[in-house]
C-alpha atoms as a PDB file:
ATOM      1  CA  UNK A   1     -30.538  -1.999  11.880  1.00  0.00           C
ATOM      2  CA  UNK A   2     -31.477  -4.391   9.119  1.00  0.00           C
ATOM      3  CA  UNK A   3     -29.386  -7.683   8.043  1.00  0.00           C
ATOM      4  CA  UNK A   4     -29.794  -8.594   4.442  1.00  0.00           C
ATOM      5  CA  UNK A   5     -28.482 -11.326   2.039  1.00  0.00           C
ATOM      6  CA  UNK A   6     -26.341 -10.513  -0.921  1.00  0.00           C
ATOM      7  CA  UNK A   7     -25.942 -13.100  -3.265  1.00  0.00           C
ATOM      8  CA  UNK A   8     -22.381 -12.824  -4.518  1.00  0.00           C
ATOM      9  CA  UNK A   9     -20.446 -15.693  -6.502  1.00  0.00           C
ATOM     10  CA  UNK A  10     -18.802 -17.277  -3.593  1.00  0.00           C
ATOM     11  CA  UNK A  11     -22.549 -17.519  -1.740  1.00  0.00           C
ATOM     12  CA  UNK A  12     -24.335 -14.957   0.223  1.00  0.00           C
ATOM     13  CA  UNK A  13     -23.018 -12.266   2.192  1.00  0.00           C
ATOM     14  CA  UNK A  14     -25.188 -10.818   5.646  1.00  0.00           C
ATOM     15  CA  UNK A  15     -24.920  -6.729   5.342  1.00  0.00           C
ATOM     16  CA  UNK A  16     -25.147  -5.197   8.187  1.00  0.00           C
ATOM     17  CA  UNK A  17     -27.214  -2.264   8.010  1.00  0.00           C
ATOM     18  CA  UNK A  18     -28.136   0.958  10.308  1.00  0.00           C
ATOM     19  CA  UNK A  19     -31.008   0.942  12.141  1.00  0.00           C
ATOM     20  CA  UNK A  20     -32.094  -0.969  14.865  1.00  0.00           C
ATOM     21  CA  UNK A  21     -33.254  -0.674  18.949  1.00  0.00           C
ATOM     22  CA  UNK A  22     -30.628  -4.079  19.490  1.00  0.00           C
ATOM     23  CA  UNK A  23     -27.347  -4.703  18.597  1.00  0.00           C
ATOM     24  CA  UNK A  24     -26.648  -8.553  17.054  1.00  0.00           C
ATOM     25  CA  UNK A  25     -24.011  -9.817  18.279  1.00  0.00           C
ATOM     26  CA  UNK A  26     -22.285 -10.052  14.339  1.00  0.00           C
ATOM     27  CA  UNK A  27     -22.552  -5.943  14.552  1.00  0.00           C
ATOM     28  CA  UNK A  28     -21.636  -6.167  18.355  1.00  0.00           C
ATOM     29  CA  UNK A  29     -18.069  -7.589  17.163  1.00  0.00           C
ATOM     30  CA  UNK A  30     -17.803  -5.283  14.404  1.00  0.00           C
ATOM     31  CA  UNK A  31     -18.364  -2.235  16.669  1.00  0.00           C
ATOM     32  CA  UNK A  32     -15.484  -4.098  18.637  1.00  0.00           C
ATOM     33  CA  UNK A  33     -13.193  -4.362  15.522  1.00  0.00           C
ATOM     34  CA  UNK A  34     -13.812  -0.843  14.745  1.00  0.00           C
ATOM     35  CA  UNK A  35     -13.097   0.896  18.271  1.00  0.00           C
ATOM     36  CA  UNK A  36      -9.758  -0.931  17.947  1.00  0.00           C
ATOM     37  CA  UNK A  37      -9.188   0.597  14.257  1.00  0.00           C
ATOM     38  CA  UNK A  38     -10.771   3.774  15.283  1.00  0.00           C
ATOM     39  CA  UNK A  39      -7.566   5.284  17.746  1.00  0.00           C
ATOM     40  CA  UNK A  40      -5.273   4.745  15.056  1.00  0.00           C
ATOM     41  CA  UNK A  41      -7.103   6.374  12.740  1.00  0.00           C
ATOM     42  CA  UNK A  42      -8.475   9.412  15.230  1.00  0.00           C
ATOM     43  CA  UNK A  43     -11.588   9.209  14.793  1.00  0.00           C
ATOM     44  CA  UNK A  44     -14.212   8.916  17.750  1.00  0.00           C
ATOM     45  CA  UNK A  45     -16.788   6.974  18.484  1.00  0.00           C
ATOM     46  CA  UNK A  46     -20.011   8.216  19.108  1.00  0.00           C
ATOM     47  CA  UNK A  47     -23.994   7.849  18.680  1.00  0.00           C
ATOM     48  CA  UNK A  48     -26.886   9.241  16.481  1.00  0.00           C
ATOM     49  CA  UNK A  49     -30.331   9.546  16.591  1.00  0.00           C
ATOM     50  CA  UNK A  50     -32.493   6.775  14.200  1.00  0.00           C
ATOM     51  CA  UNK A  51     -35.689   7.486  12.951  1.00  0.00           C
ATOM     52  CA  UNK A  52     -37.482   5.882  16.152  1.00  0.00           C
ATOM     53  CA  UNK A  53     -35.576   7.645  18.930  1.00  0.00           C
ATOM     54  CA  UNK A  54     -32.910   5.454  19.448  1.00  0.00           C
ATOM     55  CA  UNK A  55     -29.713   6.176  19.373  1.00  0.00           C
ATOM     56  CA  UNK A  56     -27.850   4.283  17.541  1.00  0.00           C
ATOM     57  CA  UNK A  57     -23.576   3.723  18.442  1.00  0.00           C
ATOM     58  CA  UNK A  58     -21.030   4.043  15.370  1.00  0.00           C
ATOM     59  CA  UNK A  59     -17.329   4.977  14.820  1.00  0.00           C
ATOM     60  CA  UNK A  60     -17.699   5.518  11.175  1.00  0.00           C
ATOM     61  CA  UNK A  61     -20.122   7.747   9.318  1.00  0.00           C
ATOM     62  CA  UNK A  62     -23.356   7.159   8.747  1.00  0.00           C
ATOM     63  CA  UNK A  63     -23.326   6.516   4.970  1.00  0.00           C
ATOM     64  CA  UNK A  64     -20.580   3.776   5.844  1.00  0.00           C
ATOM     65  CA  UNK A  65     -21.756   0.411   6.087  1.00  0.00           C
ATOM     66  CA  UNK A  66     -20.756  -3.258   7.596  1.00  0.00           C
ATOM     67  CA  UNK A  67     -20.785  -6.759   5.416  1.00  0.00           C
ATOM     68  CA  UNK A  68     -20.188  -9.655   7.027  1.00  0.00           C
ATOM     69  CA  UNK A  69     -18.662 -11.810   4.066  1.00  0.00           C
ATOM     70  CA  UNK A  70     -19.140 -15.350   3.266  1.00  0.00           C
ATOM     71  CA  UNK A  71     -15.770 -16.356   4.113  1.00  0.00           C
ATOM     72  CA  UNK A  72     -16.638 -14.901   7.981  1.00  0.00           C
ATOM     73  CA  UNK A  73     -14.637 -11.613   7.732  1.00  0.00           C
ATOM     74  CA  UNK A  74     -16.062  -8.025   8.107  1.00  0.00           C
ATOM     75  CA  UNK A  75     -15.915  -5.514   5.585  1.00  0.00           C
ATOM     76  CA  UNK A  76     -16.228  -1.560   5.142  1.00  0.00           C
ATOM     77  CA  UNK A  77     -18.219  -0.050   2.348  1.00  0.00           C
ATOM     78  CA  UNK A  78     -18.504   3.597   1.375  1.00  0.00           C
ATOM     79  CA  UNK A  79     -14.677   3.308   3.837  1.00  0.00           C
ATOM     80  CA  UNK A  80     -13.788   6.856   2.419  1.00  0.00           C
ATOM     81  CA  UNK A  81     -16.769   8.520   3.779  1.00  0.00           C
ATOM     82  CA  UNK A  82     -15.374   7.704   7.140  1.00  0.00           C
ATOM     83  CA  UNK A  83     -12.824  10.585   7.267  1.00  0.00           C
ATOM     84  CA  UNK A  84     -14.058  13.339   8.749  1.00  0.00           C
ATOM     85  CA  UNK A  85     -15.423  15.939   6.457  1.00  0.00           C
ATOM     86  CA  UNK A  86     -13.748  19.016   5.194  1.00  0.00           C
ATOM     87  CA  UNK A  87     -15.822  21.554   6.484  1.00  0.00           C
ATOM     88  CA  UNK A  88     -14.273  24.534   3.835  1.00  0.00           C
ATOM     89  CA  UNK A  89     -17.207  22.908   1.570  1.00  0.00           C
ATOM     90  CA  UNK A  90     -19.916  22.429   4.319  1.00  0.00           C
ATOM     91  CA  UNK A  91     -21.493  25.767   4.596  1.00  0.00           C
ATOM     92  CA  UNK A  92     -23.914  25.724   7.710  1.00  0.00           C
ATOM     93  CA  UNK A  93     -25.709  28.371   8.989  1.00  0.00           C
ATOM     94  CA  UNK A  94     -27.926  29.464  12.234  1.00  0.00           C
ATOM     95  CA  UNK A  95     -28.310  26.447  14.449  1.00  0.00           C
ATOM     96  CA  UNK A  96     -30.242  25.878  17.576  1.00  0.00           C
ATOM     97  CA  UNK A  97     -27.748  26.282  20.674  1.00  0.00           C
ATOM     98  CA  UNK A  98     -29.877  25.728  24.035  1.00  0.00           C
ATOM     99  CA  UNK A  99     -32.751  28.502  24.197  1.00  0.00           C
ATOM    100  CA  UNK A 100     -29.876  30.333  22.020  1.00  0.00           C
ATOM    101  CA  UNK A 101     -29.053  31.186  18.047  1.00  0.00           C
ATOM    102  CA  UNK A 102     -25.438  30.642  17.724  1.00  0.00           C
ATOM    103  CA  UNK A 103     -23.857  30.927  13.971  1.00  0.00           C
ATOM    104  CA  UNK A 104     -21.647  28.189  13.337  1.00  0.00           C
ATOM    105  CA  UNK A 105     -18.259  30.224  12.783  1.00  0.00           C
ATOM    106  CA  UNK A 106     -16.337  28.717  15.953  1.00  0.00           C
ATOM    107  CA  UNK A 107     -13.282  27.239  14.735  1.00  0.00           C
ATOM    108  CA  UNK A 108     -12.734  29.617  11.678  1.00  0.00           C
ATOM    109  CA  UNK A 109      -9.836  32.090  11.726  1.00  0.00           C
ATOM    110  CA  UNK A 110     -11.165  35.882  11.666  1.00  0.00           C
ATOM    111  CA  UNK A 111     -11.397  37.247   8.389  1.00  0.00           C
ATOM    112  CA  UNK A 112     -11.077  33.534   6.884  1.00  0.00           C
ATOM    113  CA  UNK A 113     -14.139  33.621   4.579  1.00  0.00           C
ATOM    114  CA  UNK A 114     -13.177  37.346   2.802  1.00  0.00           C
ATOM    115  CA  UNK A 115      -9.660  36.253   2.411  1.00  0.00           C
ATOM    116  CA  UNK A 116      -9.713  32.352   0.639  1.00  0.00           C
ATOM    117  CA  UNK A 117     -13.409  32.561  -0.436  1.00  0.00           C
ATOM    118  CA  UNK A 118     -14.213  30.001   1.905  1.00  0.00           C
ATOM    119  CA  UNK A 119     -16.210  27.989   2.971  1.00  0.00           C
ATOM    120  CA  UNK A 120     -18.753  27.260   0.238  1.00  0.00           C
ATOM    121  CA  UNK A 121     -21.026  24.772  -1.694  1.00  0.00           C
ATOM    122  CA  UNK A 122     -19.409  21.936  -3.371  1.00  0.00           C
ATOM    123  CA  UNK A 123     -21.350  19.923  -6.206  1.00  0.00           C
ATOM    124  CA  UNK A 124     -20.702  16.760  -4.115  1.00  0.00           C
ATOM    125  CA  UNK A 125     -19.956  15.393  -0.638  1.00  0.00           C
ATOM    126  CA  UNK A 126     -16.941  13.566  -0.847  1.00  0.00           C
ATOM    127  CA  UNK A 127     -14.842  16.321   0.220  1.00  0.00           C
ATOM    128  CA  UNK A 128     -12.627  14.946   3.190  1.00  0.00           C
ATOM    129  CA  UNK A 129     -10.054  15.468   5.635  1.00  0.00           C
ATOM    130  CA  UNK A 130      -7.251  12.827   4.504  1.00  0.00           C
ATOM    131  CA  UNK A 131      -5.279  10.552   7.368  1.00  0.00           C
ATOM    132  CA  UNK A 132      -1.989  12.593   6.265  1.00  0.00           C
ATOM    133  CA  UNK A 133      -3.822  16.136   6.781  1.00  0.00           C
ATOM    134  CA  UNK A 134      -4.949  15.160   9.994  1.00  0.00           C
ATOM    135  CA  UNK A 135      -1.782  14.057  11.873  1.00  0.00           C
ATOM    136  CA  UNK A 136      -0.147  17.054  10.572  1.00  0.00           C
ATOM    137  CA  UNK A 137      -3.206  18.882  11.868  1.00  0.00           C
ATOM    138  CA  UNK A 138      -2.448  16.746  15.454  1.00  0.00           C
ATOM    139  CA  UNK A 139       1.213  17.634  15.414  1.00  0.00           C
ATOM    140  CA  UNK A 140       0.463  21.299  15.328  1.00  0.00           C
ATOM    141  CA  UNK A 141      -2.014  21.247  17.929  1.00  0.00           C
ATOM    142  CA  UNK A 142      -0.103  19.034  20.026  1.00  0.00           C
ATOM    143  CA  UNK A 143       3.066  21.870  19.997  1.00  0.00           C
ATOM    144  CA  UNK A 144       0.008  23.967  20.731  1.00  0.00           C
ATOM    145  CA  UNK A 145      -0.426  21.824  23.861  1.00  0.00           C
ATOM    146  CA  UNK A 146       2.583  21.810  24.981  1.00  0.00           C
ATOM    147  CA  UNK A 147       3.327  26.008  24.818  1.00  0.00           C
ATOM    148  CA  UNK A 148      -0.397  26.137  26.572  1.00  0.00           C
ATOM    149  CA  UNK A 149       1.195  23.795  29.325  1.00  0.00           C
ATOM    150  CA  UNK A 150       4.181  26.053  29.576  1.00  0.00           C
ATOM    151  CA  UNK A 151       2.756  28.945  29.901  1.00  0.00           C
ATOM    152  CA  UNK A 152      -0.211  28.221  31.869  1.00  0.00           C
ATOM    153  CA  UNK A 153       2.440  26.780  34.193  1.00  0.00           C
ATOM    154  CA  UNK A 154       4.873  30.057  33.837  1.00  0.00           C
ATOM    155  CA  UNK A 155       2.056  32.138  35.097  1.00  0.00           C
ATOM    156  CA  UNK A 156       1.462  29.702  38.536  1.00  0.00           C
ATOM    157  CA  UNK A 157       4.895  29.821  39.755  1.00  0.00           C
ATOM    158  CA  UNK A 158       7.139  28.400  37.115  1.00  0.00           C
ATOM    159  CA  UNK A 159       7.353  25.111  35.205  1.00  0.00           C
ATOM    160  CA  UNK A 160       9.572  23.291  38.263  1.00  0.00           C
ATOM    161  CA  UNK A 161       7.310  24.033  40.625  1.00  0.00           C
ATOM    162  CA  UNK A 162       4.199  23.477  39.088  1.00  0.00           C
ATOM    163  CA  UNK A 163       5.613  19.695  37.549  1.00  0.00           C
ATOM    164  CA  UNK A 164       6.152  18.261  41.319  1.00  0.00           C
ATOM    165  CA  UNK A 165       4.205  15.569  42.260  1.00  0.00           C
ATOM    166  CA  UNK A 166       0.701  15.943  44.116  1.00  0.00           C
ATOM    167  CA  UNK A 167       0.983  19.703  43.064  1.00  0.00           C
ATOM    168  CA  UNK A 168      -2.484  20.717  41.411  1.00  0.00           C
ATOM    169  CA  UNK A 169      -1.265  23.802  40.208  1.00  0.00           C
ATOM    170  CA  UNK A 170       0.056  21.233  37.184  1.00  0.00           C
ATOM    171  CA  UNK A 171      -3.077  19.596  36.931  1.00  0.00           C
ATOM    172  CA  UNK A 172      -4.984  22.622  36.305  1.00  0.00           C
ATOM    173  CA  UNK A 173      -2.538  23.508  33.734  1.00  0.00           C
ATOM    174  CA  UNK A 174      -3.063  20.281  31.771  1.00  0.00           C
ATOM    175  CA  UNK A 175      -6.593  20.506  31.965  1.00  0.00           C
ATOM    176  CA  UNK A 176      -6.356  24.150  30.846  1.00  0.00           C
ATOM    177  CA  UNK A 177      -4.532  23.828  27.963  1.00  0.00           C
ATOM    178  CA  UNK A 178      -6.771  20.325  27.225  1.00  0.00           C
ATOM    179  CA  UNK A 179      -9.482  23.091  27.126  1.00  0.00           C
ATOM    180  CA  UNK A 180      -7.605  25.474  24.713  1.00  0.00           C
ATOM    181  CA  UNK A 181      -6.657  23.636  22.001  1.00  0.00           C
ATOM    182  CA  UNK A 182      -9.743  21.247  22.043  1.00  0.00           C
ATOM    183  CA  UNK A 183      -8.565  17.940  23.581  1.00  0.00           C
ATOM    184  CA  UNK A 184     -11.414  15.442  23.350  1.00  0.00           C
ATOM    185  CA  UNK A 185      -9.825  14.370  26.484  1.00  0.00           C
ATOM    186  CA  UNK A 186      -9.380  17.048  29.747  1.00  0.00           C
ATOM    187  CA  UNK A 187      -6.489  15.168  31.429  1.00  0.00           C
ATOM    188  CA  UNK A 188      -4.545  14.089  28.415  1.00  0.00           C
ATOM    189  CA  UNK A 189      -3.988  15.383  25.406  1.00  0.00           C
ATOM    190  CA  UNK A 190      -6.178  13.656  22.759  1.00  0.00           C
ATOM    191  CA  UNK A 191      -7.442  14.291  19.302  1.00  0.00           C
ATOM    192  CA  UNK A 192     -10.677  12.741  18.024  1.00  0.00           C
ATOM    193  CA  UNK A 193     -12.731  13.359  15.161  1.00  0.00           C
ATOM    194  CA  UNK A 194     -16.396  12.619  14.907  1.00  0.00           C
ATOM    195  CA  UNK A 195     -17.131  11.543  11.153  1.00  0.00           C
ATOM    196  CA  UNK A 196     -21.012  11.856  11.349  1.00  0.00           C
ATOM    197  CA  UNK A 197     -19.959  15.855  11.433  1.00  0.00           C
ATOM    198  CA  UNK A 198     -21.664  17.950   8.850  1.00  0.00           C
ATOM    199  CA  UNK A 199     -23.356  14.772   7.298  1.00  0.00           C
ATOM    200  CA  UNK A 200     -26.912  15.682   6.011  1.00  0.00           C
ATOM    201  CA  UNK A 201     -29.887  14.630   7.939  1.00  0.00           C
ATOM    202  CA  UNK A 202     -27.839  13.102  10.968  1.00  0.00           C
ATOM    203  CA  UNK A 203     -29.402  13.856  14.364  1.00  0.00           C
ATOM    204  CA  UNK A 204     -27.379  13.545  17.679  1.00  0.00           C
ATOM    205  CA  UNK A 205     -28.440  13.474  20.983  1.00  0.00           C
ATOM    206  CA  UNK A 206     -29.171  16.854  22.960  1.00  0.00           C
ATOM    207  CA  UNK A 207     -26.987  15.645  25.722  1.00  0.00           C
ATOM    208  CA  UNK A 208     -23.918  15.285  23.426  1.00  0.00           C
ATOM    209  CA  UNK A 209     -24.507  18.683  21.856  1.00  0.00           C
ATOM    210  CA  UNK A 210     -21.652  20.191  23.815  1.00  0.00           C
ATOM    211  CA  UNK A 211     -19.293  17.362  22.100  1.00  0.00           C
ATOM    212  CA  UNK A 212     -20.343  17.944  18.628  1.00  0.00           C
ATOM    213  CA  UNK A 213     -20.129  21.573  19.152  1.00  0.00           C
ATOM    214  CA  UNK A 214     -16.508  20.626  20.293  1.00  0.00           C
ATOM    215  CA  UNK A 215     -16.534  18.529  16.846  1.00  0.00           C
ATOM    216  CA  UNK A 216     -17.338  21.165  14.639  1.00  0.00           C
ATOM    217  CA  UNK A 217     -14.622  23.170  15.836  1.00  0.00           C
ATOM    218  CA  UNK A 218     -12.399  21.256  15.321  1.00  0.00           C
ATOM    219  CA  UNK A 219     -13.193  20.265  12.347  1.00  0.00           C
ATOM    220  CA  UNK A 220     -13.320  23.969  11.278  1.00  0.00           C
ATOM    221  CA  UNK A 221      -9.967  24.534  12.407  1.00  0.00           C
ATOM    222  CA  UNK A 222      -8.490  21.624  10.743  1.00  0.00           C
ATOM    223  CA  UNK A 223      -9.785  22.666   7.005  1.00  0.00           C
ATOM    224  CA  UNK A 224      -9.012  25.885   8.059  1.00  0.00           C
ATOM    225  CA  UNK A 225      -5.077  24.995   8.567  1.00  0.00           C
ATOM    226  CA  UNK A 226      -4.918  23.102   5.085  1.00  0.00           C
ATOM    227  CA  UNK A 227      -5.602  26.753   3.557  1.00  0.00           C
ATOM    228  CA  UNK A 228      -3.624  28.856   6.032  1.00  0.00           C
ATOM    229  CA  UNK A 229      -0.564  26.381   6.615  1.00  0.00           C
ATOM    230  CA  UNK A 230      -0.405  23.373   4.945  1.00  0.00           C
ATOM    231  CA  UNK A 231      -0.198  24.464   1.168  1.00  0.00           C
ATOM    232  CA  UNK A 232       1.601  27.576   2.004  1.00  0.00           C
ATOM    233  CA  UNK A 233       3.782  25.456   3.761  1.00  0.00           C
ATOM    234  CA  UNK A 234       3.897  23.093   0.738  1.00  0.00           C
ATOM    235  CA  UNK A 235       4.608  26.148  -1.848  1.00  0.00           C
ATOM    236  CA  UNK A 236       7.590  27.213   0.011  1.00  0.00           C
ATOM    237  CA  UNK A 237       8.988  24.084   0.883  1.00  0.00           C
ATOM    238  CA  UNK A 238       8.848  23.885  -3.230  1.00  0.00           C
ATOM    239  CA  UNK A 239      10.405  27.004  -3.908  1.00  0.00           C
ATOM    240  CA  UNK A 240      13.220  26.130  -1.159  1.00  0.00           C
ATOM    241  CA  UNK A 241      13.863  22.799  -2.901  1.00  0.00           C
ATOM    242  CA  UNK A 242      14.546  24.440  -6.115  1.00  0.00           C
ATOM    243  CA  UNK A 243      16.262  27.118  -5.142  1.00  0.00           C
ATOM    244  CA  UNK A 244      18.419  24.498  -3.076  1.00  0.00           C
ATOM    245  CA  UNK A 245      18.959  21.837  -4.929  1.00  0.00           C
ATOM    246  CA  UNK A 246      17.729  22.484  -8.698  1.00  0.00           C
ATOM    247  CA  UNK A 247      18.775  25.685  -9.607  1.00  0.00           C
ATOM    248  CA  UNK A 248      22.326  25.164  -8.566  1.00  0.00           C
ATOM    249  CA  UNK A 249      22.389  22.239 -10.818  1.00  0.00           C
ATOM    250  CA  UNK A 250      21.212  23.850 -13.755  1.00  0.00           C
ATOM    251  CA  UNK A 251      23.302  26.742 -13.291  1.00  0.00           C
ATOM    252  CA  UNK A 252      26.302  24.134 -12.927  1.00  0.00           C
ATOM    253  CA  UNK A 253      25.419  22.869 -16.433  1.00  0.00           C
ATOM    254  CA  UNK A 254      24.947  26.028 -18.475  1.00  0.00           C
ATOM    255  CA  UNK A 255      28.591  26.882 -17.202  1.00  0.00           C
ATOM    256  CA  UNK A 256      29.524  23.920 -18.697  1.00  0.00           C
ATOM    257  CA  UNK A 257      28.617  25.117 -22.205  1.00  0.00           C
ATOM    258  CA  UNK A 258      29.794  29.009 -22.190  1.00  0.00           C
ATOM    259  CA  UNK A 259      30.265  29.132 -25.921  1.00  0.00           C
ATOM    260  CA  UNK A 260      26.540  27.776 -26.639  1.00  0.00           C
ATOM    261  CA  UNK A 261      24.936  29.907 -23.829  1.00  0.00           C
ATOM    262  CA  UNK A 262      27.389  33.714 -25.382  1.00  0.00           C
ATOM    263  CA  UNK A 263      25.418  32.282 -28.601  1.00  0.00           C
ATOM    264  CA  UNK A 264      28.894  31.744 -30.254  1.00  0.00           C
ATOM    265  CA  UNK A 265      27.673  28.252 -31.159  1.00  0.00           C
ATOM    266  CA  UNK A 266      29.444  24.659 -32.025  1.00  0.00           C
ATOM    267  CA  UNK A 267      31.455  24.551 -34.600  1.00  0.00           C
ATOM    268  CA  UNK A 268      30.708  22.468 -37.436  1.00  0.00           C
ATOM    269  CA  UNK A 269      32.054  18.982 -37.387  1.00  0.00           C
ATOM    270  CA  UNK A 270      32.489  19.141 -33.645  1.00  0.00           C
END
C-alpha cells in the first residue's frame, strides 16, 4: 500500500493507497471506521491477493480508495464502486473449481438467460446493486429463512418441539436453512456481500474460494430478483395505483361534464 501527498488548497492530503505487506496505523483506523460502516451497509469484509502474495484486508472494492484529509478526517473515493456489482452485466465463464471445471451459473434461475436476455456485456462497469435493492433482496430471503426454519422444523417433530431449549433438533434447523438461502453466517441469519465480486483482475485466496463461491451466488440471485420480482413487482404496484386511485378520479370528473363528454358542447356565452 502506498501513501502519497496531494496538494489541495487547504494543504496536503496523505492517500491511502492499496498495496502493501504492513498496515499503518492511519489505514489500520480506517479499516476500523469501515468494519463499523460496513454492517449497516451489508457488505463484508474480506481479503485479496496483491501483486507480491500478500493478501491484502478491505471492506470496500478494490478500485475504492482511502484519503486521509488535511483537516484529520478519512474519506472514500470511487464510494459507488463499493456496492456490490450487478452481476446481470458480468458475464463469466469456465472457472477453476478445485481439480474441477465448474460454469459459473449457481445462483441464476433456470431458463433465466433465454427468457430476459441476460446476463451480458455492458460498455462500462459501474453497473451496481443499489442499498434499496439489496434490503429488499434481504427481506425476501429473510421470509425465505424463516419458511426454511419452519419447515425444516415441521419435518423433525413439529415447530414446539423442536424450539425447546437444549433441543438440537432446532439447531440443526437453523443451521439448515442458514445453508439454504445462503447465510454468510450458519447460526444466524446474516446477509453479506463481498464488493471485490466480479471486479477484473482481483485475486482471492484459495482458502476463501468456498466464500466467494458463496459470493457469487448470491450475488447472482440478487440481480436475478431485480428482473424476476422487483420491477414486476414495481409495474403492478403501478397499474394497482391507477386503477385505485387515478382512474376513479378521472372518471369522477368526466361525469362532471356529461354535455361536453355526449359532444353536445357549451353553449355560447356560458
Amino acid at each position: 500500500m502506498k501513501a502519497t501527498l496531494t496538494s489541495s488548497p487547504q494543504g496536503y492530503s496523505v492517500r491511502v493507497g492499496r498495496w502493501a505487506p504492513g498496515v499503518p496505523p492511519h489505514r489500520r483506523h480506517l479499516l476500523e471506521l469501515l468494519a463499523q460502516a460496513a454492517k449497516g451497509l451489508s457488505l463484508q469484509g474480506h481479503a485479496v491477493v496483491g501483486p507480491n502474495g500478500h493478501q491484502v484486508p478491505l471492506f470496500t472494492a478494490l478500485d475504492a480508495q482511502g484519503l486521509l484529509g488535511a483537516d484529520g478526517r478519512f474519506y472514500l473515493l470511487d464510494l459507488f464502486r463499493s456496492l456490490p456489482a450487478d452481476a446481470n452485466y458480468c458475464p463469466d465463464g469456465v472457472r477453476e473449481r478445485g481439480e474441477e471445471e465448474w460454469s459459473g451459473d449457481e445462483g441464476w434461475p433456470e431458463q433465466y438467460q433465454s427468457t430476459s436476455g441476460l446476463p451480458r456485456k455492458f460498455p462500462h462497469g459501474l453497473c451496481r446493486l443499489r442499498s434499496e435493492l439489496l434490503q429488499a433482496f434481504i427481506q425476501d430471503k429473510q421470509s425465505q429463512f424463516t419458511r426454511r426454519c419452519e419447515e425444516r422444523m415441521e419435518e423433525n417433530g413439529g415447530v414446539e418441539e423442536c424450539g425447546k431449549a437444549g433441543d438440537h433438533r432446532g439447531t440443526d434447523a437453523v443451521r439448515g436453512a442458514c445453508k439454504d438461502v445462503g447465510s454468510v453466517n450458519n447460526i444466524i441469519f446474516e446477509m453479506r456481500f463481498n464488493p471485490s465480486v466480479f471486479c477484473p483482475d482481483v485475486a482471492f485466496s484459495k482458502i476463501d474460494r468456498e466464500a466467494v463461491a458463496l459470493q457469487e451466488r448470491l450475488q447472482r440471485e440478487a440481480a436475478a430478483f431485480i428482473i424476476t420480482q422487483q420491477i414486476p413487482d414495481l409495474v403492478g404496484g403501478t397499474l394497482y395505483c391507477w386503477s385505485s386511485v387515478c382512474q376513479p378520479v378521472v372518471t369522477c370528473l368526466l361525469l362532471q361534464f356529461p354535455v361536453c363528454v355526449s359532444g353536445g358542447g357549451v353553449p355560447a356565452g356560458q
